[in-house]
PDB file of N, CA and C in Angstrom:
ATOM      1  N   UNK A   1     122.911  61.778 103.326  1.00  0.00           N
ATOM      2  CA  UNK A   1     122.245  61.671 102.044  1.00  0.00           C
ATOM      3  C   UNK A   1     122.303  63.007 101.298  1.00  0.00           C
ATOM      4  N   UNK A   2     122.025  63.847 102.253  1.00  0.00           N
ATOM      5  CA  UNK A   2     122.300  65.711 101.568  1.00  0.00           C
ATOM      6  C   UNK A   2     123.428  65.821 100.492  1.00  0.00           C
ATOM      7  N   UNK A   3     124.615  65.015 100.748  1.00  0.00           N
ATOM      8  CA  UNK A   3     125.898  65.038 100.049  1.00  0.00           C
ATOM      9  C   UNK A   3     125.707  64.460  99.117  1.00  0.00           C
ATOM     10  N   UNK A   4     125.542  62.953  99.200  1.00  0.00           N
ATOM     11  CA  UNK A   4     124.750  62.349  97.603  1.00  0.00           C
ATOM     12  C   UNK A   4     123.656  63.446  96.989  1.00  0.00           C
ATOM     13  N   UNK A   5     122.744  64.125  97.063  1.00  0.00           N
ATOM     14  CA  UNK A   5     121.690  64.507  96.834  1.00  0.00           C
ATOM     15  C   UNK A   5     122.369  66.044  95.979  1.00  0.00           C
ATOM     16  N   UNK A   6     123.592  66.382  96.213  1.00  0.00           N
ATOM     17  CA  UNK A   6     124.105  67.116  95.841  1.00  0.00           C
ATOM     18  C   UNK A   6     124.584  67.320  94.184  1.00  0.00           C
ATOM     19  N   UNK A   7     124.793  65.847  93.894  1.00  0.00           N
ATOM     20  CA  UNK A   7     125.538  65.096  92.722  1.00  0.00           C
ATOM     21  C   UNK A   7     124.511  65.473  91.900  1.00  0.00           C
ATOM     22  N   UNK A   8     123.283  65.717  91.972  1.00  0.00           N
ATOM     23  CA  UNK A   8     122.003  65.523  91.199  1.00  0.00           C
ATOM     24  C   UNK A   8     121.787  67.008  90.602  1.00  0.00           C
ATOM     25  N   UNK A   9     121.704  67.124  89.455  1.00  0.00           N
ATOM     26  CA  UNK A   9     121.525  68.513  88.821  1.00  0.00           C
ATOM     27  C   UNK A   9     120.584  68.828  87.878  1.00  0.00           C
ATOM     28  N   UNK A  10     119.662  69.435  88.357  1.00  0.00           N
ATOM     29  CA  UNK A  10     118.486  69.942  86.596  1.00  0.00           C
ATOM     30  C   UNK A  10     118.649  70.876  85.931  1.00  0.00           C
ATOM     31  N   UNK A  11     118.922  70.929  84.393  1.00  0.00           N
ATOM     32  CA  UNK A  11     119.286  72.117  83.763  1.00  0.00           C
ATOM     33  C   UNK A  11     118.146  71.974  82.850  1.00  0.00           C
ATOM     34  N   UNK A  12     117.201  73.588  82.826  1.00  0.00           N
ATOM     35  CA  UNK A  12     116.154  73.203  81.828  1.00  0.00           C
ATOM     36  C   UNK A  12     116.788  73.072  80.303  1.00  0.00           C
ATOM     37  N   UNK A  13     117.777  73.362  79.832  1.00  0.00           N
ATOM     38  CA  UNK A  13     118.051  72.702  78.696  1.00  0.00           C
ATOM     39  C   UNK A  13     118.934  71.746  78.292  1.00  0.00           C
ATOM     40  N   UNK A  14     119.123  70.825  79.628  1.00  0.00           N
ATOM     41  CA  UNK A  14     120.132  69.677  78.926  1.00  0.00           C
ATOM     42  C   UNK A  14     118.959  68.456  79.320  1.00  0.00           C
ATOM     43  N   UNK A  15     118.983  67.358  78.301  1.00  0.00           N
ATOM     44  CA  UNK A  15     118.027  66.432  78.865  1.00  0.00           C
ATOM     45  C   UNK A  15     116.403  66.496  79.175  1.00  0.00           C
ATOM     46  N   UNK A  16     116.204  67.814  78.259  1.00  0.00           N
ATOM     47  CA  UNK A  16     114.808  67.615  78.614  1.00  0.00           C
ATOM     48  C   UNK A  16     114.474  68.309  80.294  1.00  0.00           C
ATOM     49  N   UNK A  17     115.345  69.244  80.903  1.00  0.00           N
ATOM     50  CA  UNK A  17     114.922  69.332  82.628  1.00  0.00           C
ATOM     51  C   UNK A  17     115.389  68.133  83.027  1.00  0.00           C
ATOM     52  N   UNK A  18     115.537  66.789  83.163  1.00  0.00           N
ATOM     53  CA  UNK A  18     115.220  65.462  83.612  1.00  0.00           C
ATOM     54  C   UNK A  18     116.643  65.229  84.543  1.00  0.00           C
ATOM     55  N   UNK A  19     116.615  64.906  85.820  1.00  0.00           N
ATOM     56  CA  UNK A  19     117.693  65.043  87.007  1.00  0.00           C
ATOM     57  C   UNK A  19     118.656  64.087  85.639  1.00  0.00           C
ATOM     58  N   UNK A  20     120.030  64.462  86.157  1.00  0.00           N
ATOM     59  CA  UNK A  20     120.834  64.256  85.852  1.00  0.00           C
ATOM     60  C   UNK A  20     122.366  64.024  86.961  1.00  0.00           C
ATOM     61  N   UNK A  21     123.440  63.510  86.729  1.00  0.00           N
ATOM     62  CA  UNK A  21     123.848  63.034  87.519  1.00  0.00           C
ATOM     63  C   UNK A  21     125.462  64.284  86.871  1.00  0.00           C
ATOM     64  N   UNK A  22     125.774  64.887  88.014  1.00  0.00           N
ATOM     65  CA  UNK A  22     126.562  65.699  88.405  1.00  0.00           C
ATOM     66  C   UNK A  22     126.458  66.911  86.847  1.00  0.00           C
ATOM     67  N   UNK A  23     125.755  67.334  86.021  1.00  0.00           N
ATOM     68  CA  UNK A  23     125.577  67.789  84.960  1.00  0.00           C
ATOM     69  C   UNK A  23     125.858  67.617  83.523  1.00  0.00           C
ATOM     70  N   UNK A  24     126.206  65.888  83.218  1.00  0.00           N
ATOM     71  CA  UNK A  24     126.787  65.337  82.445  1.00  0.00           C
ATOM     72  C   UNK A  24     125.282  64.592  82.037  1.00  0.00           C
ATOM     73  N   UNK A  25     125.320  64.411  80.696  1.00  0.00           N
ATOM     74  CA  UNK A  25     124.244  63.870  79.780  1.00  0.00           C
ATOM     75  C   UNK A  25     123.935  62.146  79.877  1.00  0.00           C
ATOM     76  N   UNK A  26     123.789  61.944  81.493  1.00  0.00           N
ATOM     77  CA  UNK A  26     123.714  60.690  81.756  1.00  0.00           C
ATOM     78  C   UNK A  26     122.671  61.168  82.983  1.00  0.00           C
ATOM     79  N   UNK A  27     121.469  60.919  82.701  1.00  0.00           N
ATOM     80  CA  UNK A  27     120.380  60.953  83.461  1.00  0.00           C
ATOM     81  C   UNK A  27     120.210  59.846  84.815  1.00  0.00           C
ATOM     82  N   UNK A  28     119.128  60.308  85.644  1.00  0.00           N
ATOM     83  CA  UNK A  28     119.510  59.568  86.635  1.00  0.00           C
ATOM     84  C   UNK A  28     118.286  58.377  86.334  1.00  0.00           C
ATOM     85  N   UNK A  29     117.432  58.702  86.178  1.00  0.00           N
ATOM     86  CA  UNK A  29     116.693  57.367  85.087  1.00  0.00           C
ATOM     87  C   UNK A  29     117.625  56.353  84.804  1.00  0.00           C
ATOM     88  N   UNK A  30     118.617  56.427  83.748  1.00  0.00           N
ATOM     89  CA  UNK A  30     119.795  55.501  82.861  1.00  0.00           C
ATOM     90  C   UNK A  30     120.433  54.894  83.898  1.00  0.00           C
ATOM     91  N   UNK A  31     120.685  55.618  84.920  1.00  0.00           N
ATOM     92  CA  UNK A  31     121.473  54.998  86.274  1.00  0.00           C
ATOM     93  C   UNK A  31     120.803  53.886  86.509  1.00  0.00           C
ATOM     94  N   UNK A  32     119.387  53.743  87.137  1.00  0.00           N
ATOM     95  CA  UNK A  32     118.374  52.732  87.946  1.00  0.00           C
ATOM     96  C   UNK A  32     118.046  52.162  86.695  1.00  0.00           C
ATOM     97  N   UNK A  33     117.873  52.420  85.194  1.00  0.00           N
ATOM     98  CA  UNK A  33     117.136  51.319  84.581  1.00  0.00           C
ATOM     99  C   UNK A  33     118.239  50.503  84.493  1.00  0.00           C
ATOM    100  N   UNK A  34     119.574  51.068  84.609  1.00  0.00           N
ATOM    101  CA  UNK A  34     120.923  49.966  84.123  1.00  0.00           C
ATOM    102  C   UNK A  34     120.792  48.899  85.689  1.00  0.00           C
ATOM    103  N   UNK A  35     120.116  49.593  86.684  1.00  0.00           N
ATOM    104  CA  UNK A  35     120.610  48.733  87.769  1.00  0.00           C
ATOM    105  C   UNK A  35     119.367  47.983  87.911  1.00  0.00           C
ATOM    106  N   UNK A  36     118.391  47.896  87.062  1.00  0.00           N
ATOM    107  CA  UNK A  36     117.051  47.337  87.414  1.00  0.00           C
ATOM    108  C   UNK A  36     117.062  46.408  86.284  1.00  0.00           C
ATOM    109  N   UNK A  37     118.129  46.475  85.173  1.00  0.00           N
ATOM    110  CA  UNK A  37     117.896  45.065  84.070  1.00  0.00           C
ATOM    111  C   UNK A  37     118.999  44.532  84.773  1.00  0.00           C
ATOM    112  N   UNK A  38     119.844  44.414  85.708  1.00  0.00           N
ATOM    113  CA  UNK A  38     120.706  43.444  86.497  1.00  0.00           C
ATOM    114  C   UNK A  38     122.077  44.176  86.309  1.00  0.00           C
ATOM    115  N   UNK A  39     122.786  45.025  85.704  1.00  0.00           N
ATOM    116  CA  UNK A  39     123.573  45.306  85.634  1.00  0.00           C
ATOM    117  C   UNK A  39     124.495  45.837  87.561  1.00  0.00           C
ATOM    118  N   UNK A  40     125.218  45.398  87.683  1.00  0.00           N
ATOM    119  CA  UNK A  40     126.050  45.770  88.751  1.00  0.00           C
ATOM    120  C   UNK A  40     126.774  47.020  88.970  1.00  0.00           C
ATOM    121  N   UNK A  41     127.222  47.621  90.053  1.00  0.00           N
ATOM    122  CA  UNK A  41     127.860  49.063  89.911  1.00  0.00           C
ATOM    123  C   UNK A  41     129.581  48.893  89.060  1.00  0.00           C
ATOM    124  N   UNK A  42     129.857  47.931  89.361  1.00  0.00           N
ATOM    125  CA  UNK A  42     130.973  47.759  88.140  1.00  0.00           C
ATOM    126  C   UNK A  42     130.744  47.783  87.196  1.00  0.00           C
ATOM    127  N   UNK A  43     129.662  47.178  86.716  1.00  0.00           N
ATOM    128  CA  UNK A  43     129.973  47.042  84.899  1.00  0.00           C
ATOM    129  C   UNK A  43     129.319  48.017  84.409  1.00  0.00           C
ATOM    130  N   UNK A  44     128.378  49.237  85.511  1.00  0.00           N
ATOM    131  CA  UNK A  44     128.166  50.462  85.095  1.00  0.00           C
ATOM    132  C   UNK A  44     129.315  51.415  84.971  1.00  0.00           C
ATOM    133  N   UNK A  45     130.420  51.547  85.785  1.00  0.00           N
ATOM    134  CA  UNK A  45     131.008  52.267  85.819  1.00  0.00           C
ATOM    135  C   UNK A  45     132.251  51.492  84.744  1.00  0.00           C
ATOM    136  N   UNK A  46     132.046  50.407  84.698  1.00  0.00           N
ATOM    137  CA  UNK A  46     133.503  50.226  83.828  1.00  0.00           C
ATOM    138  C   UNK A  46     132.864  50.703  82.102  1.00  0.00           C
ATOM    139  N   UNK A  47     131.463  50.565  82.107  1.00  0.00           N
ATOM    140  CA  UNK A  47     130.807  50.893  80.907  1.00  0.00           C
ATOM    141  C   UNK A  47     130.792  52.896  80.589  1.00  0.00           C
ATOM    142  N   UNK A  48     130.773  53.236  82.127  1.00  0.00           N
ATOM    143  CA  UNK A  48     130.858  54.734  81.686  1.00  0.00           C
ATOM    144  C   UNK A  48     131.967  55.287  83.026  1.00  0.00           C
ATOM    145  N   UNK A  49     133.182  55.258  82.267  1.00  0.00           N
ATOM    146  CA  UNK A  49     134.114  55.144  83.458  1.00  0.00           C
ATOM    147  C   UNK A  49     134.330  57.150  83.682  1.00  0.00           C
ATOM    148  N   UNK A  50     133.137  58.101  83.825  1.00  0.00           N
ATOM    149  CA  UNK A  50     133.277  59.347  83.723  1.00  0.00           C
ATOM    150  C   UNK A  50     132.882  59.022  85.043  1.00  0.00           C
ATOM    151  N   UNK A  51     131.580  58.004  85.583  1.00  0.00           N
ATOM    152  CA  UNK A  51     130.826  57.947  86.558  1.00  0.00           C
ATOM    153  C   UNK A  51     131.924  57.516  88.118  1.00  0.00           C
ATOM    154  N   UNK A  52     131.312  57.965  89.012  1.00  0.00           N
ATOM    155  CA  UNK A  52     131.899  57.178  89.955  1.00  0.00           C
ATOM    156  C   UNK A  52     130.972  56.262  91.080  1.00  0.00           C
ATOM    157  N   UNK A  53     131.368  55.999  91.965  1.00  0.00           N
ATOM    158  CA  UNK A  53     130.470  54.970  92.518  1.00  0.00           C
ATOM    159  C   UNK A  53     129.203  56.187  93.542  1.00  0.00           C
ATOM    160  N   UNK A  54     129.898  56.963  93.828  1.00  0.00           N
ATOM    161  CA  UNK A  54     128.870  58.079  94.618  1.00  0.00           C
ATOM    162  C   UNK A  54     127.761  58.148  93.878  1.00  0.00           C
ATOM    163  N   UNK A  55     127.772  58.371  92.292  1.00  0.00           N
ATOM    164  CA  UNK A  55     126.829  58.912  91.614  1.00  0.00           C
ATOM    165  C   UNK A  55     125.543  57.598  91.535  1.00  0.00           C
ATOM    166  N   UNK A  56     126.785  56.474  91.164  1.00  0.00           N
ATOM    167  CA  UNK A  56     124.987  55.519  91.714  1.00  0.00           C
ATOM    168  C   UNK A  56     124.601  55.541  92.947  1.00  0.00           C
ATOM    169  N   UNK A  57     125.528  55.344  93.840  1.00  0.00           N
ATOM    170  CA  UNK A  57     124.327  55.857  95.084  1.00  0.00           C
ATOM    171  C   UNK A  57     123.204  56.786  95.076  1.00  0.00           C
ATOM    172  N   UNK A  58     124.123  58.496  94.761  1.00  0.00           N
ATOM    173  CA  UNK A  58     122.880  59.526  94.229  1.00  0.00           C
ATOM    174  C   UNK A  58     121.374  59.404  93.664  1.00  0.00           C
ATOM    175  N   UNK A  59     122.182  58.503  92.837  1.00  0.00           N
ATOM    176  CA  UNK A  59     120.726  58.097  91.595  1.00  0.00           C
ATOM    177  C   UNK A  59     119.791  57.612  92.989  1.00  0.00           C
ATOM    178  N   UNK A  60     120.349  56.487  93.025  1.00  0.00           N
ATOM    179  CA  UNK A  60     119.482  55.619  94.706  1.00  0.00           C
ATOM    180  C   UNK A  60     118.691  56.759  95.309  1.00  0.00           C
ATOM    181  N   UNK A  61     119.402  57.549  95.960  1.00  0.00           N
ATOM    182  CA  UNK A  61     119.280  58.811  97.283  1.00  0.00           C
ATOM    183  C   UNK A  61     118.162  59.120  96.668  1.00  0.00           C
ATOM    184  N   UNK A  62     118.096  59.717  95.578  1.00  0.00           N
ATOM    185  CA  UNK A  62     116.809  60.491  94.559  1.00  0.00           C
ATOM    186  C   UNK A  62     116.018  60.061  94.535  1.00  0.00           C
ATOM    187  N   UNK A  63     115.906  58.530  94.140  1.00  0.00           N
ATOM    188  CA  UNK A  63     114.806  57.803  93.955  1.00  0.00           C
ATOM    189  C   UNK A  63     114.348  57.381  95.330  1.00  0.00           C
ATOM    190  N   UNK A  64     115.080  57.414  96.190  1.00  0.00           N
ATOM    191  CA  UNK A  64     114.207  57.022  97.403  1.00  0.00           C
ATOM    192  C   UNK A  64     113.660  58.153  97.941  1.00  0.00           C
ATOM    193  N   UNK A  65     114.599  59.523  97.907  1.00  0.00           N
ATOM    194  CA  UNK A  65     113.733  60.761  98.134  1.00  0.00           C
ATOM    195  C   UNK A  65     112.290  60.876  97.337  1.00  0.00           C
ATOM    196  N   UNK A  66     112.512  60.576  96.123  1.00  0.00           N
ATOM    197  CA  UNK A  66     111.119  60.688  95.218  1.00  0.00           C
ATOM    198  C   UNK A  66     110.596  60.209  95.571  1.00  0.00           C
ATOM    199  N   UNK A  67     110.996  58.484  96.219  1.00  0.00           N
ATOM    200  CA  UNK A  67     109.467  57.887  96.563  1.00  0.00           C
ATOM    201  C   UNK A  67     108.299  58.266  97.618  1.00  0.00           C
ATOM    202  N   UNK A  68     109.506  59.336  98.623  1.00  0.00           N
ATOM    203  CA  UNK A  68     109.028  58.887  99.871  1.00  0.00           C
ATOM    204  C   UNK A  68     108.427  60.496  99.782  1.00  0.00           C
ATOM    205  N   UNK A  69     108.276  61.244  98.669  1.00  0.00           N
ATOM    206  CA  UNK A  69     107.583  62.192  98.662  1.00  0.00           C
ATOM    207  C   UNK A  69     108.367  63.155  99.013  1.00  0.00           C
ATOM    208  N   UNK A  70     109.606  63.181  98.966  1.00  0.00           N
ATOM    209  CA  UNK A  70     110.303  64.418  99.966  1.00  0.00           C
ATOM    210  C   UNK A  70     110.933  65.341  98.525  1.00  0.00           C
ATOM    211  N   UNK A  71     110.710  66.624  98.868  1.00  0.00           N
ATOM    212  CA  UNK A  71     110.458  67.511  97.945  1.00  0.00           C
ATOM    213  C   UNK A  71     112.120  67.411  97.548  1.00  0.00           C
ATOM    214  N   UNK A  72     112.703  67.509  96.205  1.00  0.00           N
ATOM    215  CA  UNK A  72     114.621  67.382  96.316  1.00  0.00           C
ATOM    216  C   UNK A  72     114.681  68.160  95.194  1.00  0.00           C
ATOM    217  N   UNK A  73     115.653  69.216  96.252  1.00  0.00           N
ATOM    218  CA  UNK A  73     115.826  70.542  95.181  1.00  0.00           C
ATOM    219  C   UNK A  73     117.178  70.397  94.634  1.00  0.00           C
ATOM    220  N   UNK A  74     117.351  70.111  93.057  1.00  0.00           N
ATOM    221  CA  UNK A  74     118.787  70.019  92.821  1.00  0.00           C
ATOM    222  C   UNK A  74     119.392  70.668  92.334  1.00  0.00           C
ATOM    223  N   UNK A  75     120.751  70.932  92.680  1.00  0.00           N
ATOM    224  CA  UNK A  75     121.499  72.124  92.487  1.00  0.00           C
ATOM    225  C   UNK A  75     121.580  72.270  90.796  1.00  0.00           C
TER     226      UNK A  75
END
């Protein structure tokens, strides 16, 4: 998961601070809300074909790190 967890980047001036997915202006929020109104990892990535399939995992990795309270320091 360390390796996914890697993909994840905070810059205090892009996005507000707000994790972001490898330092590109696609937050990791946008990741899970696209996968939480039903959208699939294909038609995310064919919709933003910069992304690759690691990075939705990442998004995942994060959010389950967040849930579970575990502190995630991103590069």
């Amino acid at each position: 998961m360390y390796e996914l967890l890697k993909r994840i980047t905070i810059e205090e001036g892009k996005m507000h601070g707000k994790p972001c997915i490898r330092g590109m202006r696609i937050r990791v929020q946008d990741v899970l809300e696209m996968l939480a109104g039903g959208a699939t990892n294909a038609e995310i990535l064919d919709d933003f074909p910069w992304l690759e399939a690691d990075d939705i995992r990442a998004a995942l990795a994060y959010a389950a790190a967040s849930m579970a309270g575990t502190s995630v320091i991103a590069a």
